[in-house]
PDB file of N, CA and C in Angstrom:
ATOM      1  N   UNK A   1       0.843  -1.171   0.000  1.00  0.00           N
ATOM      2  CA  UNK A   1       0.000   0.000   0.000  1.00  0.00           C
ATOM      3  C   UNK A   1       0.896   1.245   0.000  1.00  0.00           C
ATOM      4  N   UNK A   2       0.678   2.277  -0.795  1.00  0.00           N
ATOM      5  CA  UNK A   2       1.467   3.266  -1.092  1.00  0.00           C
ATOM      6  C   UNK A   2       1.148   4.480   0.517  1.00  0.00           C
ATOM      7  N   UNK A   3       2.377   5.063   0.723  1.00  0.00           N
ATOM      8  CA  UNK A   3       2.650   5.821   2.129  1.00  0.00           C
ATOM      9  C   UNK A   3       1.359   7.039   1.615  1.00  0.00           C
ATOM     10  N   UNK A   4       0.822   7.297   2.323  1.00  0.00           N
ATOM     11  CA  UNK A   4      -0.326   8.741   2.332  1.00  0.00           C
ATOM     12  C   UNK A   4       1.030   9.536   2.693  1.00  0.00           C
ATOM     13  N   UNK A   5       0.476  10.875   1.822  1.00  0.00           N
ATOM     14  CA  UNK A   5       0.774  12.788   2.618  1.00  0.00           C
ATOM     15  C   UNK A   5       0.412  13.338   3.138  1.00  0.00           C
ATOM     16  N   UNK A   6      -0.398  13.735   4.202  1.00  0.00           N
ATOM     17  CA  UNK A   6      -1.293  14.463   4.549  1.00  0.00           C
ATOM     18  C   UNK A   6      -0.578  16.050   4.078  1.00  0.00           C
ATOM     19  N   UNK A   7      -1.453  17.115   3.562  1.00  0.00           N
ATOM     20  CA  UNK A   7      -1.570  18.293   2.728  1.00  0.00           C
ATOM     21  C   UNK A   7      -1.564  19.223   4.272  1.00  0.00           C
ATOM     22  N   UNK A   8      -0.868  20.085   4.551  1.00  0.00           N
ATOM     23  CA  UNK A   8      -1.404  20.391   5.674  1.00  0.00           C
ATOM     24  C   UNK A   8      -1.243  22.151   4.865  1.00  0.00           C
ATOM     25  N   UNK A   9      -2.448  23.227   4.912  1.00  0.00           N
ATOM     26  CA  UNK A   9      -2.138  24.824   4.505  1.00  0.00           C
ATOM     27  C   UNK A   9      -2.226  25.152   6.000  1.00  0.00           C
ATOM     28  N   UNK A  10      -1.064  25.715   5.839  1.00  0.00           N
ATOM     29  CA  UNK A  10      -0.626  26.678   7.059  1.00  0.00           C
ATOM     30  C   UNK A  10      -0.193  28.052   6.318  1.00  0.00           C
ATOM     31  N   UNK A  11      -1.242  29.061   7.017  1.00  0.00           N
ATOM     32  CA  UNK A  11      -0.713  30.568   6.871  1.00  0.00           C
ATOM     33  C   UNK A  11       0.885  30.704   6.826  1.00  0.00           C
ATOM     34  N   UNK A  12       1.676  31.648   5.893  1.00  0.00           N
ATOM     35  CA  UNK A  12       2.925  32.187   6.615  1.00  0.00           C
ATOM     36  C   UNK A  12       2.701  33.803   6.229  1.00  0.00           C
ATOM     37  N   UNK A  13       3.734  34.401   6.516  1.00  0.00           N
ATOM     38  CA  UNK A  13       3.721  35.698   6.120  1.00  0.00           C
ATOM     39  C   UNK A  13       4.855  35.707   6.314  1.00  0.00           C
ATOM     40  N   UNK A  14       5.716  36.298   4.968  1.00  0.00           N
ATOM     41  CA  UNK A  14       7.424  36.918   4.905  1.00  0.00           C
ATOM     42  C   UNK A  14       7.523  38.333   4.785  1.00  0.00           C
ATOM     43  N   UNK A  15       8.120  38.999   5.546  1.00  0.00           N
ATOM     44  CA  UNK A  15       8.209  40.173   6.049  1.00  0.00           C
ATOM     45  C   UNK A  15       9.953  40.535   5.785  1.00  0.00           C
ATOM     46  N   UNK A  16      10.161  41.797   4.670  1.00  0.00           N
ATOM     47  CA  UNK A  16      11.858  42.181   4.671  1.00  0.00           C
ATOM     48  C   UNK A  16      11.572  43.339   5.750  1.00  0.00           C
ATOM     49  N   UNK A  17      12.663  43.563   6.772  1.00  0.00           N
ATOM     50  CA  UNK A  17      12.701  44.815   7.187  1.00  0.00           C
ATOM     51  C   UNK A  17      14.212  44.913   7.429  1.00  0.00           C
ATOM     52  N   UNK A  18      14.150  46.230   8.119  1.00  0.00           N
ATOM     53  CA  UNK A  18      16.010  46.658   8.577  1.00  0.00           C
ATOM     54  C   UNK A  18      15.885  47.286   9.822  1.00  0.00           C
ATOM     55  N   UNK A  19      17.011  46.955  10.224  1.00  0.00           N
ATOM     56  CA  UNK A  19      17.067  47.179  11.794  1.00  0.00           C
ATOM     57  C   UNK A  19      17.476  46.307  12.743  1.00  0.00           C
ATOM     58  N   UNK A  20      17.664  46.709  14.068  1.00  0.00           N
ATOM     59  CA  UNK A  20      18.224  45.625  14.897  1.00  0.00           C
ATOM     60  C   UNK A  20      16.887  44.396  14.982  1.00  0.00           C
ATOM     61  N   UNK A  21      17.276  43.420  14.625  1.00  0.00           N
ATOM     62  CA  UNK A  21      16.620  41.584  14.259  1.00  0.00           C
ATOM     63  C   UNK A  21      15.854  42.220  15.465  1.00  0.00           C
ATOM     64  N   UNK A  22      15.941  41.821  16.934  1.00  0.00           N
ATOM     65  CA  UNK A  22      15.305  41.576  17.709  1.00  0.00           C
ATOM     66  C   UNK A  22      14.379  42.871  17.757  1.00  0.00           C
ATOM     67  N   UNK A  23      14.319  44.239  17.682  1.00  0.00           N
ATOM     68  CA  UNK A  23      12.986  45.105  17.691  1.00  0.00           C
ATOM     69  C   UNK A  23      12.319  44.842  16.201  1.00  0.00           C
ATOM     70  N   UNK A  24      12.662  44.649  15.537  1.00  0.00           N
ATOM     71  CA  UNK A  24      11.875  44.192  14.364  1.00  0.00           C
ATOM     72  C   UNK A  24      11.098  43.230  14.576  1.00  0.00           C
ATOM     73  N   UNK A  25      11.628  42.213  14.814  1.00  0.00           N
ATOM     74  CA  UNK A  25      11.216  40.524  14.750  1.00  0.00           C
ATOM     75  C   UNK A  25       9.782  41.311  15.659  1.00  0.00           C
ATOM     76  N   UNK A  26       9.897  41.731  17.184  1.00  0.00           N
ATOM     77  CA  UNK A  26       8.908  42.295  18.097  1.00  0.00           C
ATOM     78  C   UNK A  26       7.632  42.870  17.311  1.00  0.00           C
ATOM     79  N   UNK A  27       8.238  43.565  16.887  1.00  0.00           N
ATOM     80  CA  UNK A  27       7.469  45.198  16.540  1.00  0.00           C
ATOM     81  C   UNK A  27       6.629  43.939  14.539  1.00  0.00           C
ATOM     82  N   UNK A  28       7.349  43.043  14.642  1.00  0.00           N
ATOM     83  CA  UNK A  28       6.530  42.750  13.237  1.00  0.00           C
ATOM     84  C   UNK A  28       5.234  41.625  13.587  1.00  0.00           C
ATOM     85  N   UNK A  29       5.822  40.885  14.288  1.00  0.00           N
ATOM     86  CA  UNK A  29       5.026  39.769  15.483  1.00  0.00           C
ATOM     87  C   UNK A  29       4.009  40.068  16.409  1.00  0.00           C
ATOM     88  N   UNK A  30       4.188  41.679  16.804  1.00  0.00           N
ATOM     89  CA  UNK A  30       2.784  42.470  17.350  1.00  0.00           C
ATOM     90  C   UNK A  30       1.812  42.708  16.536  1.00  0.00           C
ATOM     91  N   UNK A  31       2.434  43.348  15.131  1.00  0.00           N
ATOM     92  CA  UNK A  31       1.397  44.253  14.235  1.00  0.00           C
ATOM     93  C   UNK A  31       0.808  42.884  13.611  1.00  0.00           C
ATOM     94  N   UNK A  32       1.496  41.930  13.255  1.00  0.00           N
ATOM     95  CA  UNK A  32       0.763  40.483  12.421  1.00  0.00           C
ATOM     96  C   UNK A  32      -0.067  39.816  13.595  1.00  0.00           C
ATOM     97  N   UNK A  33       0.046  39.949  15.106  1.00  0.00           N
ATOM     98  CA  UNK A  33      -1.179  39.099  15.460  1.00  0.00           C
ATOM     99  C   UNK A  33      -0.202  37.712  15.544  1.00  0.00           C
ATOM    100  N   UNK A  34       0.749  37.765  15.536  1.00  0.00           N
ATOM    101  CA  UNK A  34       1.871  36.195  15.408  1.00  0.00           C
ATOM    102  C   UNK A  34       1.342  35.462  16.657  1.00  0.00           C
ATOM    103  N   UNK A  35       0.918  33.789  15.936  1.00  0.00           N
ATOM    104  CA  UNK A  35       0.544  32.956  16.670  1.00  0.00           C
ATOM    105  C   UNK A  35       2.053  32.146  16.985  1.00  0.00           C
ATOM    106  N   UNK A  36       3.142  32.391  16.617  1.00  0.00           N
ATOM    107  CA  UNK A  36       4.628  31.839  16.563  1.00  0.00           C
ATOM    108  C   UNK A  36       5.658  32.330  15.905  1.00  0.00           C
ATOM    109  N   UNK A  37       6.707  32.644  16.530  1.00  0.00           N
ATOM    110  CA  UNK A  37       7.902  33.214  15.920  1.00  0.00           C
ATOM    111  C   UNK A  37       8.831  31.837  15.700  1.00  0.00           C
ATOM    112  N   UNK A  38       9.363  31.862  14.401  1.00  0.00           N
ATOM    113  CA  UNK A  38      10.343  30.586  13.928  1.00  0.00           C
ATOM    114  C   UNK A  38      11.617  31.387  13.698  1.00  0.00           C
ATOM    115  N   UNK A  39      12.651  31.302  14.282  1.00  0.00           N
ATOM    116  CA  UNK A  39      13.721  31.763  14.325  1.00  0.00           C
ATOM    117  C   UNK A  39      14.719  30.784  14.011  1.00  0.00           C
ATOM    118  N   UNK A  40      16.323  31.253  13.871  1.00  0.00           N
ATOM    119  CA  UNK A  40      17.260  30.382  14.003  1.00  0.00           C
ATOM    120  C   UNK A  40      18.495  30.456  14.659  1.00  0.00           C
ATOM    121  N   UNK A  41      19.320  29.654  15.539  1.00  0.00           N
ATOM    122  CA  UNK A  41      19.522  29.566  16.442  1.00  0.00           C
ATOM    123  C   UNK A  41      21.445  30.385  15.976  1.00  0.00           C
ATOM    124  N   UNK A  42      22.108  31.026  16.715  1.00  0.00           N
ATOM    125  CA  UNK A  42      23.162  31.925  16.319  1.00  0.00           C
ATOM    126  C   UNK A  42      24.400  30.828  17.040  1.00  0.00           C
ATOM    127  N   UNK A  43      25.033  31.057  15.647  1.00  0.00           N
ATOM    128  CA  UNK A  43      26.262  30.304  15.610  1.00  0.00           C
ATOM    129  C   UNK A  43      27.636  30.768  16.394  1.00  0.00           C
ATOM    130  N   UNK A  44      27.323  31.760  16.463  1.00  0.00           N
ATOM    131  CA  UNK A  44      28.327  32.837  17.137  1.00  0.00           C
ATOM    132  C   UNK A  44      28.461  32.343  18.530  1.00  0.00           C
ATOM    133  N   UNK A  45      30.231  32.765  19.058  1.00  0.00           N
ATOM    134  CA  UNK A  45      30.390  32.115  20.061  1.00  0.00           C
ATOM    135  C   UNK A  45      30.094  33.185  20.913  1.00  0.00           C
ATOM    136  N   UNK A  46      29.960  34.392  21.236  1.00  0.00           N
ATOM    137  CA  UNK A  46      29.809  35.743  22.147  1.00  0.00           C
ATOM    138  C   UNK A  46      28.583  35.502  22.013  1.00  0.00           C
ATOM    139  N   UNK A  47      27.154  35.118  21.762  1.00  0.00           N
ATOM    140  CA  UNK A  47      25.993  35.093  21.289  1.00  0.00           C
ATOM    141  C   UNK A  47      25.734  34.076  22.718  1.00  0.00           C
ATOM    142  N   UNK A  48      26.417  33.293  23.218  1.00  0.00           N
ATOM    143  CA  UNK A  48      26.311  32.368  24.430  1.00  0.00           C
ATOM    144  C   UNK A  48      26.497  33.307  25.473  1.00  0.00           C
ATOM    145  N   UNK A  49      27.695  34.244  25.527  1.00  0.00           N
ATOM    146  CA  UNK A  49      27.859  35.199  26.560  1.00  0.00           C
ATOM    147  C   UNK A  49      26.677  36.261  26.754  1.00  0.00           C
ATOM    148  N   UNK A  50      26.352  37.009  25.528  1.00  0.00           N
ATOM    149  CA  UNK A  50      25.832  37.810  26.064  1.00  0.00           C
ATOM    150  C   UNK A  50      24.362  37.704  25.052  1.00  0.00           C
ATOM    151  N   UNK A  51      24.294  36.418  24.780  1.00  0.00           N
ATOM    152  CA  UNK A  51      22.492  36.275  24.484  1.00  0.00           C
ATOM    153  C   UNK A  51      22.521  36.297  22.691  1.00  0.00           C
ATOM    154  N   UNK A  52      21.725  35.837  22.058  1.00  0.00           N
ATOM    155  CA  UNK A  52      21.219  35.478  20.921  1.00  0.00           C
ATOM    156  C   UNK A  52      19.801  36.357  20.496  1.00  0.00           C
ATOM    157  N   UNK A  53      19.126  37.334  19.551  1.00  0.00           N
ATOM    158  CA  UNK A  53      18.336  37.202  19.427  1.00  0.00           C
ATOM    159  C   UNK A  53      17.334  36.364  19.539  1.00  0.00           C
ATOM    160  N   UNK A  54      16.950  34.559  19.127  1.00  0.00           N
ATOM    161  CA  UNK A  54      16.307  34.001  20.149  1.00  0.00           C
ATOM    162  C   UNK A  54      16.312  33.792  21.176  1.00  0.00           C
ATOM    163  N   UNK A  55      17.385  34.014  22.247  1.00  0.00           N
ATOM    164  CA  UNK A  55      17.503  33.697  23.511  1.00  0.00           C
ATOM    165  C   UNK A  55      16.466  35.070  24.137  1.00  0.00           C
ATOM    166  N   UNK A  56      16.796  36.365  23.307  1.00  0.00           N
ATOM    167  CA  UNK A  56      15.848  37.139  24.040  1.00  0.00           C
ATOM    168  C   UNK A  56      14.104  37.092  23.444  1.00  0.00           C
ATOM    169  N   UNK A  57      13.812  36.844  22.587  1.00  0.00           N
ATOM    170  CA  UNK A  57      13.206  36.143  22.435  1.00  0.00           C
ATOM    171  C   UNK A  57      12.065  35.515  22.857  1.00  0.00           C
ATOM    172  N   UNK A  58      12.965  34.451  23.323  1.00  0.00           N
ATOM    173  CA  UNK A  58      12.420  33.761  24.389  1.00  0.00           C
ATOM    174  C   UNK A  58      11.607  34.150  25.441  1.00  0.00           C
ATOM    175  N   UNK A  59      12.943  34.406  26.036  1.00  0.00           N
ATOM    176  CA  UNK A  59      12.745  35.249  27.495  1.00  0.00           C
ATOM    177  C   UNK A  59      11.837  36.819  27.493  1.00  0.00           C
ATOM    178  N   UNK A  60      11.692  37.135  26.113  1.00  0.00           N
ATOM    179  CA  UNK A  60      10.752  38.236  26.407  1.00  0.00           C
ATOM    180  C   UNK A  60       9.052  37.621  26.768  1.00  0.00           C
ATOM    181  N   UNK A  61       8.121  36.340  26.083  1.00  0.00           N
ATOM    182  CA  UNK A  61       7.397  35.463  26.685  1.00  0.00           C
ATOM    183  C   UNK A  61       5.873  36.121  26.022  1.00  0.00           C
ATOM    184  N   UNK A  62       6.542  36.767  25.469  1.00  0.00           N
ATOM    185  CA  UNK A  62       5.209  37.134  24.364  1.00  0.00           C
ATOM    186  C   UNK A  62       4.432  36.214  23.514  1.00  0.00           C
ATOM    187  N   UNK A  63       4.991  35.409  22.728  1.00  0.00           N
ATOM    188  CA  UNK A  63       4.901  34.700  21.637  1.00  0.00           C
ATOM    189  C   UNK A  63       5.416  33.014  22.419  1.00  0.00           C
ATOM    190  N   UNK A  64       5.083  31.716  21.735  1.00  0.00           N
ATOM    191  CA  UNK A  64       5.665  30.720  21.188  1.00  0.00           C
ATOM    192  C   UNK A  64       6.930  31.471  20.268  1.00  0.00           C
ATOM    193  N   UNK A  65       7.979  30.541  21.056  1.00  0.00           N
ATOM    194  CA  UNK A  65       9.226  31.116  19.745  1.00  0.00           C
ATOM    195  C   UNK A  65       9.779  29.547  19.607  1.00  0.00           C
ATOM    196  N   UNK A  66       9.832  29.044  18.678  1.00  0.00           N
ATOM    197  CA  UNK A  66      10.589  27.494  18.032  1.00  0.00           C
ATOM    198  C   UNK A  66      12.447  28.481  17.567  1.00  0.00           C
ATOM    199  N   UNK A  67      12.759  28.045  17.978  1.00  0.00           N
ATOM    200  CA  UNK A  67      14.604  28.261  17.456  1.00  0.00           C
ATOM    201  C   UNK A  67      14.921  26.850  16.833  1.00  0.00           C
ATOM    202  N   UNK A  68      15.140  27.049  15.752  1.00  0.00           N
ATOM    203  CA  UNK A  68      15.870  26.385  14.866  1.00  0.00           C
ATOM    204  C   UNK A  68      17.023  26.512  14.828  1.00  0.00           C
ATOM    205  N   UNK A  69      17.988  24.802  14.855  1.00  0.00           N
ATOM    206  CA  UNK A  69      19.388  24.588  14.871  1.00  0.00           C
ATOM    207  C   UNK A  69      20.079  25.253  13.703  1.00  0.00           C
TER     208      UNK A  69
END
C-alpha cells in the first residue's frame, strides 16, 4: 500500500525589514497578530555570553518562539 501525505495549509507571512533583528522581529510579530515566531539559532560564540536574538526572544514570553538549529 502506497505511504499517504497528509496536505497540511498553514498561513505564513514573509516580512523584509532593517534594523536591529530583535525590535523588528517584536514590533513585526505584534502588528501580524503572530501565533509563533520561527527563528534560528546563532552560531556565534559571544551570542552564548551575552544572548542570541532568540535567547531574548524567548525570554521576552510574548509569543511561542521554536529556534531552529
Amino acid at each position: 500500500m502506497p505511504a499517504r501525505r497528509a496536505r497540511v495549509r498553514v498561513p505564513v507571512t514573509l516580512l523584509c525589514r532593517r534594523g536591529d533583528a530583535y525590535t523588528e522581529l517584536c514590533a513585526a510579530a505584534d502588528e501580524t497578530r503572530a501565533d509563533l515566531v520561527v527563528v534560528g539559532a546563532s552560531e556565534q560564540a559571544g551570542h552564548r555570553l551575552v544572548g542570541s536574538v532568540a535567547t531574548r526572544l524567548v525570554r521576552t514570553g510574548r509569543w511561542p518562539v521554536v529556534v531552529v538549529p
